[in-house]
N, C-alpha and C. Protein backbone atom coordinates (compact mmCIF):
# COMPACT_ATOMS: atom_id res chain seq x y z
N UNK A 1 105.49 113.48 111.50
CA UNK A 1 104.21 112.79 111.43
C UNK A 1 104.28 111.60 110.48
N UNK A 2 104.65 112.02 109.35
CA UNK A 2 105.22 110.29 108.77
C UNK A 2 105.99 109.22 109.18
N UNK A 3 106.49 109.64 109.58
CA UNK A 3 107.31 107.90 110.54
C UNK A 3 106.52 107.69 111.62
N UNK A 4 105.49 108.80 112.33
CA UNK A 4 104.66 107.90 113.11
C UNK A 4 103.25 107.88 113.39
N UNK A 5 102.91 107.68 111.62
CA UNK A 5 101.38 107.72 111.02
C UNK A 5 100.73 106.66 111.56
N UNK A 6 101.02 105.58 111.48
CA UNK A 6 99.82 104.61 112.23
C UNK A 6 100.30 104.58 113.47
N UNK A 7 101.03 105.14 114.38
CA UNK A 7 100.93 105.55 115.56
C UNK A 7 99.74 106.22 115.83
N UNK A 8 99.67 107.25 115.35
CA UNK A 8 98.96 108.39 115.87
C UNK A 8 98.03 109.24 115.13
N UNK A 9 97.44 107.88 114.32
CA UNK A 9 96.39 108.41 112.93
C UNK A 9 94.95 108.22 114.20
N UNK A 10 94.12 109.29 113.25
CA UNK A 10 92.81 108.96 114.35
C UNK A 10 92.17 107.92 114.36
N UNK A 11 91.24 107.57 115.24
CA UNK A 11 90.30 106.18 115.45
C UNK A 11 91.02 105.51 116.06
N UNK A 12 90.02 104.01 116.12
CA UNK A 12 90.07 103.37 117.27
C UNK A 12 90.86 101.94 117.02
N UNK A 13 92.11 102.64 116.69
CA UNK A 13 93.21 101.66 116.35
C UNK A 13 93.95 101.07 117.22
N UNK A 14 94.98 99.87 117.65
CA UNK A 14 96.15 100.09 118.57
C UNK A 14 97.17 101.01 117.73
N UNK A 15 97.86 101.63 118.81
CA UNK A 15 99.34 102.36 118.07
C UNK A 15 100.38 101.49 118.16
N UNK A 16 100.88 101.72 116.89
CA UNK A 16 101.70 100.98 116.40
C UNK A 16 102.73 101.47 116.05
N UNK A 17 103.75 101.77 117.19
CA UNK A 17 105.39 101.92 117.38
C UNK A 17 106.09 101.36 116.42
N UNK A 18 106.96 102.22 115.55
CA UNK A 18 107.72 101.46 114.72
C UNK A 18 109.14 101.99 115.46
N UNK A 19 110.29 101.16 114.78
CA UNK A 19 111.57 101.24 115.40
C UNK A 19 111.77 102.96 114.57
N UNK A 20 111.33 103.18 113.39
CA UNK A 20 111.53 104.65 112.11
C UNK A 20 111.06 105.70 113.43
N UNK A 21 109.84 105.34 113.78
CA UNK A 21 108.86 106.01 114.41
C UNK A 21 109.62 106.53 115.78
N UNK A 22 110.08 105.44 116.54
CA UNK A 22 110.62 105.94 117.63
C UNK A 22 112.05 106.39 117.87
N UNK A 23 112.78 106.19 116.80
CA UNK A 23 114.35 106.93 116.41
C UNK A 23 113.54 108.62 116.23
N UNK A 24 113.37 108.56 115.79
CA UNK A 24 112.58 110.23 115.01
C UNK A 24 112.13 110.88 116.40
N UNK A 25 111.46 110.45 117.38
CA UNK A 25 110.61 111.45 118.32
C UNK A 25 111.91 110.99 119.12
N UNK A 26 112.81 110.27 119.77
CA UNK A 26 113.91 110.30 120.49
C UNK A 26 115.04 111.77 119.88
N UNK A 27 114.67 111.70 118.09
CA UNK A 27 115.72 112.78 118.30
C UNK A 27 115.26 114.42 117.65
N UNK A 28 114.11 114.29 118.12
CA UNK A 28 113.40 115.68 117.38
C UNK A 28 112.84 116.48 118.52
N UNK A 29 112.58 117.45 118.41
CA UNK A 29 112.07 118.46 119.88
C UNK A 29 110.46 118.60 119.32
N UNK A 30 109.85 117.17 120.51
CA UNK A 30 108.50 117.13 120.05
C UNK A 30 107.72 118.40 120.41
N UNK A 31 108.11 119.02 121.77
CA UNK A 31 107.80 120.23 121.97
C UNK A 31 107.11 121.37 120.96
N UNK A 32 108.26 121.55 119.94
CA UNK A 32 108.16 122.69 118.89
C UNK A 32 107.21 121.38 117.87
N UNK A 33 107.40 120.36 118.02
CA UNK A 33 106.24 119.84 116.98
C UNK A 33 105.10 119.68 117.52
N UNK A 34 104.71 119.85 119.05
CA UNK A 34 103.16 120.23 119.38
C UNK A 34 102.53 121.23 119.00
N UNK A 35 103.90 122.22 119.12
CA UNK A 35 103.38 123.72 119.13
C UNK A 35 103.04 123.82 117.36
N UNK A 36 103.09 123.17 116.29
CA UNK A 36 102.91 123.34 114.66
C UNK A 36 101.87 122.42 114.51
N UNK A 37 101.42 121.46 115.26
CA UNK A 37 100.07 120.62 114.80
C UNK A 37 98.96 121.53 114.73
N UNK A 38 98.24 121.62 113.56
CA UNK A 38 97.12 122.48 112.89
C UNK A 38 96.15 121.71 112.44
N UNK A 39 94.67 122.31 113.14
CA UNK A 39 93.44 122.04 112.78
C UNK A 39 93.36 120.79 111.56
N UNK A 40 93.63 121.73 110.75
CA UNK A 40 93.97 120.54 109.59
C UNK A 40 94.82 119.12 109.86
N UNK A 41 95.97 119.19 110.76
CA UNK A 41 96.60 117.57 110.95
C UNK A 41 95.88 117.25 111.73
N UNK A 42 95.06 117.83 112.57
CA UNK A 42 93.82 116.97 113.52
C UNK A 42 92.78 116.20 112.97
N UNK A 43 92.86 116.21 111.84
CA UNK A 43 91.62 115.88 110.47
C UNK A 43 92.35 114.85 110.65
N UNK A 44 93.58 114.45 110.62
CA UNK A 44 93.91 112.91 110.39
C UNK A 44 95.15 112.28 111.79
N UNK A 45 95.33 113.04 112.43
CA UNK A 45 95.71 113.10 113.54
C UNK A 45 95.14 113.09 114.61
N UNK A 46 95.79 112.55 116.08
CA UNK A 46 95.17 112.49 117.08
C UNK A 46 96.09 113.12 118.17
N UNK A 47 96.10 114.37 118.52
CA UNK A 47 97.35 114.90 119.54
C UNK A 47 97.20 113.84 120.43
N UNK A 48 96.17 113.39 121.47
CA UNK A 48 96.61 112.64 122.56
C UNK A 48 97.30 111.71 122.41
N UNK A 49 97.21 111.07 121.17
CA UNK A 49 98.23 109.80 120.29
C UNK A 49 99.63 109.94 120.50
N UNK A 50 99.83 111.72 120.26
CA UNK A 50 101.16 111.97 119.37
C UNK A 50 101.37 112.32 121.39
N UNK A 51 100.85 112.68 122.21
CA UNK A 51 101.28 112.50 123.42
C UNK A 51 101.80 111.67 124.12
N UNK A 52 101.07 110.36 123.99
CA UNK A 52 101.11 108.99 124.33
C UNK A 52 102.70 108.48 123.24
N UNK A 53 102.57 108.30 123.09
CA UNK A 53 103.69 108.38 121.46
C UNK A 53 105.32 108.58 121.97
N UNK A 54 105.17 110.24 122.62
CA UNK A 54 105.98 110.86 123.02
C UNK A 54 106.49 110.38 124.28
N UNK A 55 105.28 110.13 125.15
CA UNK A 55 106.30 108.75 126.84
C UNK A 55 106.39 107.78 126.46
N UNK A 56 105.46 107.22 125.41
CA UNK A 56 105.88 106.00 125.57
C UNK A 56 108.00 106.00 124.66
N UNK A 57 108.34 106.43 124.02
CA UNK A 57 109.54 107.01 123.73
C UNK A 57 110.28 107.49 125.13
N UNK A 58 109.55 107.54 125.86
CA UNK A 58 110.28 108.16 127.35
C UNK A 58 111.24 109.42 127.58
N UNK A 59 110.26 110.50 126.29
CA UNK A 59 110.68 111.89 126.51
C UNK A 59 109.70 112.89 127.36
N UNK A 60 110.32 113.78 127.66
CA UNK A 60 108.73 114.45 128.14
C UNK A 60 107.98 115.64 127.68
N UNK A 61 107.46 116.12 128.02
CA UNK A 61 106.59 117.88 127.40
C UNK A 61 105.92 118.27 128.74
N UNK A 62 106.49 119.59 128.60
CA UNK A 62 106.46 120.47 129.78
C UNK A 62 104.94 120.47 130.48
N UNK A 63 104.43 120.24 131.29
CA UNK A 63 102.99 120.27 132.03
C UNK A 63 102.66 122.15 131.48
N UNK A 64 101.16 121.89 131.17
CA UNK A 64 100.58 122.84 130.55
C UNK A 64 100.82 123.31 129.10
N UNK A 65 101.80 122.59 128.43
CA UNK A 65 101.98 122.57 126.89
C UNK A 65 100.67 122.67 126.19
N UNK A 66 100.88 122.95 124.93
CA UNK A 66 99.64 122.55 123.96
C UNK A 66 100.49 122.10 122.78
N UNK A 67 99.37 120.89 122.61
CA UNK A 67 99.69 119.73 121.93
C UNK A 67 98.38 119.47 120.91
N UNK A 68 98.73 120.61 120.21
CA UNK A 68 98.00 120.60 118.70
C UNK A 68 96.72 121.84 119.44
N UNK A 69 95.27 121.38 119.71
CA UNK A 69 94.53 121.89 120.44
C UNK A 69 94.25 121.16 122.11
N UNK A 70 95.28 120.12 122.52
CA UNK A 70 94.71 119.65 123.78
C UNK A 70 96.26 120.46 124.15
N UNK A 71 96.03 120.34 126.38
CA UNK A 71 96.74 120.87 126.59
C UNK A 71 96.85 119.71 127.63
N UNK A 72 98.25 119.65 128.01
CA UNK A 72 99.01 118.52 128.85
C UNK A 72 99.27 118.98 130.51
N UNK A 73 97.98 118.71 130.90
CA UNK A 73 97.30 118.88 132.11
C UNK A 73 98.47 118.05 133.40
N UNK A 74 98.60 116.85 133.12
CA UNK A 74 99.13 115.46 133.96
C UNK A 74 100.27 115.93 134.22
């Protein structure tokens, strides 16, 4: 979540891809980091962010995942 904080901080920001940001979710299993986002990182977090985040990186997460409290329907 720190390398891709103003990515995927809440409100009505653009996200803002950093090169830190997108080395990190290319080599981490965002998967197991949907499954640890807690109530509390939703306070300053936005899962659909950290979704968006994750293709736009051009990895994927399994259809029907949960991704903090949303679930990845598409």
């Amino acid at each position: 979540m720190e390398k891709c904080e103003k990515a995927i901080q809440k409100g009505d920001h653009p996200i803002i891809m950093t090169d830190a940001c997108e080395y990190k979710v290319k080599n981490t299993d965002m998967t197991c980091v949907c499954h640890i986002i807690t109530a509390e990182d939703e306070e300053a977090i936005d899962p659909i962010k950290v979704i968006y985040v994750v293709y736009a990186c051009k990895k994927q997460l399994p259809k029907g995942e949960k991704c903090g409290s949303k679930y990845l329907i598409t």
